[in-house]
Protein backbone atom coordinates (compact mmCIF):
# COMPACT_ATOMS: atom_id res chain seq x y z
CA UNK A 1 0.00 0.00 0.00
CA UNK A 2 3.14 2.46 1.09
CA UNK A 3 4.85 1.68 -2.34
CA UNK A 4 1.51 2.24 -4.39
CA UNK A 5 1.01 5.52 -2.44
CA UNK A 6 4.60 6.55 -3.56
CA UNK A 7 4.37 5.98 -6.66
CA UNK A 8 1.10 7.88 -7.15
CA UNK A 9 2.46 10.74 -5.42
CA UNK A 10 5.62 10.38 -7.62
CA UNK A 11 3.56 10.19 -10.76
CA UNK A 12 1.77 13.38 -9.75
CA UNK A 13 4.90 16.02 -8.74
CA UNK A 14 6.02 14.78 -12.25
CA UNK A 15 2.79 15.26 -14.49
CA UNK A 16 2.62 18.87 -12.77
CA UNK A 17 5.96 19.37 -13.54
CA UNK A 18 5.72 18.41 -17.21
CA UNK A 19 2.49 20.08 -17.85
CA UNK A 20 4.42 23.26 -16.91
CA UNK A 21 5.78 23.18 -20.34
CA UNK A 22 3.07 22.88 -22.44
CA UNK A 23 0.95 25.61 -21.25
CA UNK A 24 2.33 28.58 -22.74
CA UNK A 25 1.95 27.32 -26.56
CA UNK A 26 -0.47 29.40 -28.61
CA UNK A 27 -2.64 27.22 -30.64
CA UNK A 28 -2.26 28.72 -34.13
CA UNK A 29 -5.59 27.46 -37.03
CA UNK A 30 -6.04 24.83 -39.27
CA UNK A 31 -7.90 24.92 -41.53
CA UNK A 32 -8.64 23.35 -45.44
CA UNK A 33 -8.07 26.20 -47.90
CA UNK A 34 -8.27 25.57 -51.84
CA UNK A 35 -7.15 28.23 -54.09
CA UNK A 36 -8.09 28.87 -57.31
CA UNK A 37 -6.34 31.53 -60.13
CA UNK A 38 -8.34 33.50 -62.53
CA UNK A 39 -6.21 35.05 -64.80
CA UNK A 40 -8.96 37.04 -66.22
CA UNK A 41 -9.54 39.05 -63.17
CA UNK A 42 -6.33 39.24 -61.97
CA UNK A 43 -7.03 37.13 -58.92
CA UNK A 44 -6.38 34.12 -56.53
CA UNK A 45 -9.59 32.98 -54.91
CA UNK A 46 -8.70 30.88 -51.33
CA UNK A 47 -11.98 29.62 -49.87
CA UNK A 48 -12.12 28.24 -46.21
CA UNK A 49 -13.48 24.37 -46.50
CA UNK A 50 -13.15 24.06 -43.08
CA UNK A 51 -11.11 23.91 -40.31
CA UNK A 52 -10.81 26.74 -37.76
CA UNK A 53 -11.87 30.20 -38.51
CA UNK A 54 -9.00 32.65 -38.55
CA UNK A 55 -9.12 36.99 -39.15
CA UNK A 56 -8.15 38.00 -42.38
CA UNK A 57 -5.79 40.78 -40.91
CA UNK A 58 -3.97 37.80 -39.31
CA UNK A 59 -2.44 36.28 -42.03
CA UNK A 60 -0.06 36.61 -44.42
CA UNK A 61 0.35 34.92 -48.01
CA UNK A 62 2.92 32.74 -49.67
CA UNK A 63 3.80 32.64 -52.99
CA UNK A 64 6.18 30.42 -54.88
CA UNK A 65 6.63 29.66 -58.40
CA UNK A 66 10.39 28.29 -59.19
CA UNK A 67 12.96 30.63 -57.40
CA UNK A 68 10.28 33.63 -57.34
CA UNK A 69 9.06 34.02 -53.85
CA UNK A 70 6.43 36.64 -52.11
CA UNK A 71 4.59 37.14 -49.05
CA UNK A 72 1.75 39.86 -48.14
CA UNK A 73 -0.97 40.21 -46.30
CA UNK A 74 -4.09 43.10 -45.76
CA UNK A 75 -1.29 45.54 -45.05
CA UNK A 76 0.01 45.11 -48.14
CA UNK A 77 -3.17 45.70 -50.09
CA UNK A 78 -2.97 48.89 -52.70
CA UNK A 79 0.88 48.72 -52.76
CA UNK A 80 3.12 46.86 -55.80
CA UNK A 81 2.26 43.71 -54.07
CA UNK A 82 -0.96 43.23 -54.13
CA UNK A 83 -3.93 45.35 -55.71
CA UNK A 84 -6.92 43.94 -53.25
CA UNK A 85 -7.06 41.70 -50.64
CA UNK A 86 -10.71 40.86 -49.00
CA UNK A 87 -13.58 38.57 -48.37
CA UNK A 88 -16.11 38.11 -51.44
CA UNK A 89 -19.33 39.97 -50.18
CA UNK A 90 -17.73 41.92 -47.34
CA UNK A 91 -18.60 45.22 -48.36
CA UNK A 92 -15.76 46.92 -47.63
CA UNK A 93 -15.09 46.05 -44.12
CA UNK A 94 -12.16 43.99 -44.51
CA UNK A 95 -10.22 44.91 -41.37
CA UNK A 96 -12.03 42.72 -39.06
CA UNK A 97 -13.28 40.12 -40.93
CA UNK A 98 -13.18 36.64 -39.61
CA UNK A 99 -13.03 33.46 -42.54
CA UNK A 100 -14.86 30.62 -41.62
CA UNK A 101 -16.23 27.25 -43.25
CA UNK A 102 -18.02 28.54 -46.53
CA UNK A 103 -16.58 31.64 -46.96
CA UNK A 104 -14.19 33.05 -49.45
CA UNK A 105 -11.29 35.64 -50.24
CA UNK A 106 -8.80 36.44 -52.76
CA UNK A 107 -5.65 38.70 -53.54
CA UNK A 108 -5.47 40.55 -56.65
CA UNK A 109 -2.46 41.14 -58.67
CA UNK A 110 -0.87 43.64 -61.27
CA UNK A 111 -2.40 42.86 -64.51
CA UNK A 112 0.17 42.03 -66.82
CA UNK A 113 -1.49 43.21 -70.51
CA UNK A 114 -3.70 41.07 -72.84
CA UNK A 115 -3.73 38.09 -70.80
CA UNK A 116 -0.08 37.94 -70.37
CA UNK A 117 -0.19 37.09 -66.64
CA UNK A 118 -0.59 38.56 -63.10
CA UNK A 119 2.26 39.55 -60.89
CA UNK A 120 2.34 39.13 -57.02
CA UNK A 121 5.40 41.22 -56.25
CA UNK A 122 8.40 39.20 -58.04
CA UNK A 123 5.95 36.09 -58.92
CA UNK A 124 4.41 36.42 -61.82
CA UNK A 125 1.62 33.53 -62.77
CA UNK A 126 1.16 33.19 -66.60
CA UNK A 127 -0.86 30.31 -68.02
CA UNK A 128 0.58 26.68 -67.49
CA UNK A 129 3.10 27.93 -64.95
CA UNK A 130 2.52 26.04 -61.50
CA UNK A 131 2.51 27.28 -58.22
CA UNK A 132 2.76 26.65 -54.37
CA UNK A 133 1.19 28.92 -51.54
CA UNK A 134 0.92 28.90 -47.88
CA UNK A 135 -1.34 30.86 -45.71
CA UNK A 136 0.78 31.68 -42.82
CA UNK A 137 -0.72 32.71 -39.39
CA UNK A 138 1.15 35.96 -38.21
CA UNK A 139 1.25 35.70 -34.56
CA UNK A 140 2.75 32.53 -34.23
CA UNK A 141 4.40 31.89 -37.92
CA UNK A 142 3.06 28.35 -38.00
CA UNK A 143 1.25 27.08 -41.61
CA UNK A 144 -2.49 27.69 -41.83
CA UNK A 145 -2.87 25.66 -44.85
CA UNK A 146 -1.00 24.84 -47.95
CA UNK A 147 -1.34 23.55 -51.70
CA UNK A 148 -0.26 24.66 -55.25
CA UNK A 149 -1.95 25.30 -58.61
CA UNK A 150 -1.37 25.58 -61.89
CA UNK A 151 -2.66 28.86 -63.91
């Protein structure tokens, strides 16, 4: 009885001790994102399948194609980087606006000329050319979600 009492009482100072460690971690989202290019509007379409819900002024966007690399978020929106960056059917108040399960948003690029391409900063997406994105969450720098495309 003594040596089960020990070992319960052992099993406890070390469980509290341990837990210690975990409880400072910030849970970042996950969620299932699909993207979507449409060349003719200048745009990438991302909508939320499911998964956590995250605000669109806390994340940031990936892009990849070959060596070419970009990242920008709503701060970035109206600059060389990226023209737009909201939810579909928002109306306008983008700052605060929280993507869940149905809904959808997109980033809109420089229009290259006669359906040359779009270009995200130094990325620029023509047709055929394949690409890989990650929506990043910007408090904690973990992945949100990830996939590629092809234009």
């Amino acid at each position: 009885m003594l040596m089960l009492s020990v070992t319960v009482l052992i099993a406890a100072i070390v469980s509290t001790y341990a837990g210690g460690f975990t409880g400072g971690a910030e849970k970042s989202p996950q969620s299932s994102i699909r993207a979507s290019p449409n060349l003719l509007q200048h745009r990438i379409y991302f909508e939320h399948n499911g998964g956590d819900p995250f605000m669109l002024s806390s994340i940031k966007v990936v892009l990849r194609e070959h060596d070419n690399k970009t990242s920008f978020s709503l701060n970035d929106a109206e600059t060389s980087l990226v023209r737009n960056f909201s939810e579909i059917g928002s109306g306008g108040n983008f700052k605060d606006t929280t993507i869940q399960a149905g809904d959808t948003f997109f980033s809109e690029g420089e229009d290259l000329g006669s359906n040359a391409g779009m270009k995200f900063g130094n990325v620029v997406l023509k047709t055929d050319t394949r690409a890989t994105w990650l929506l990043v969450d910007k408090a904690s720098g973990r992945t949100i979600s990830m996939g590629s495309f092809v234009v």
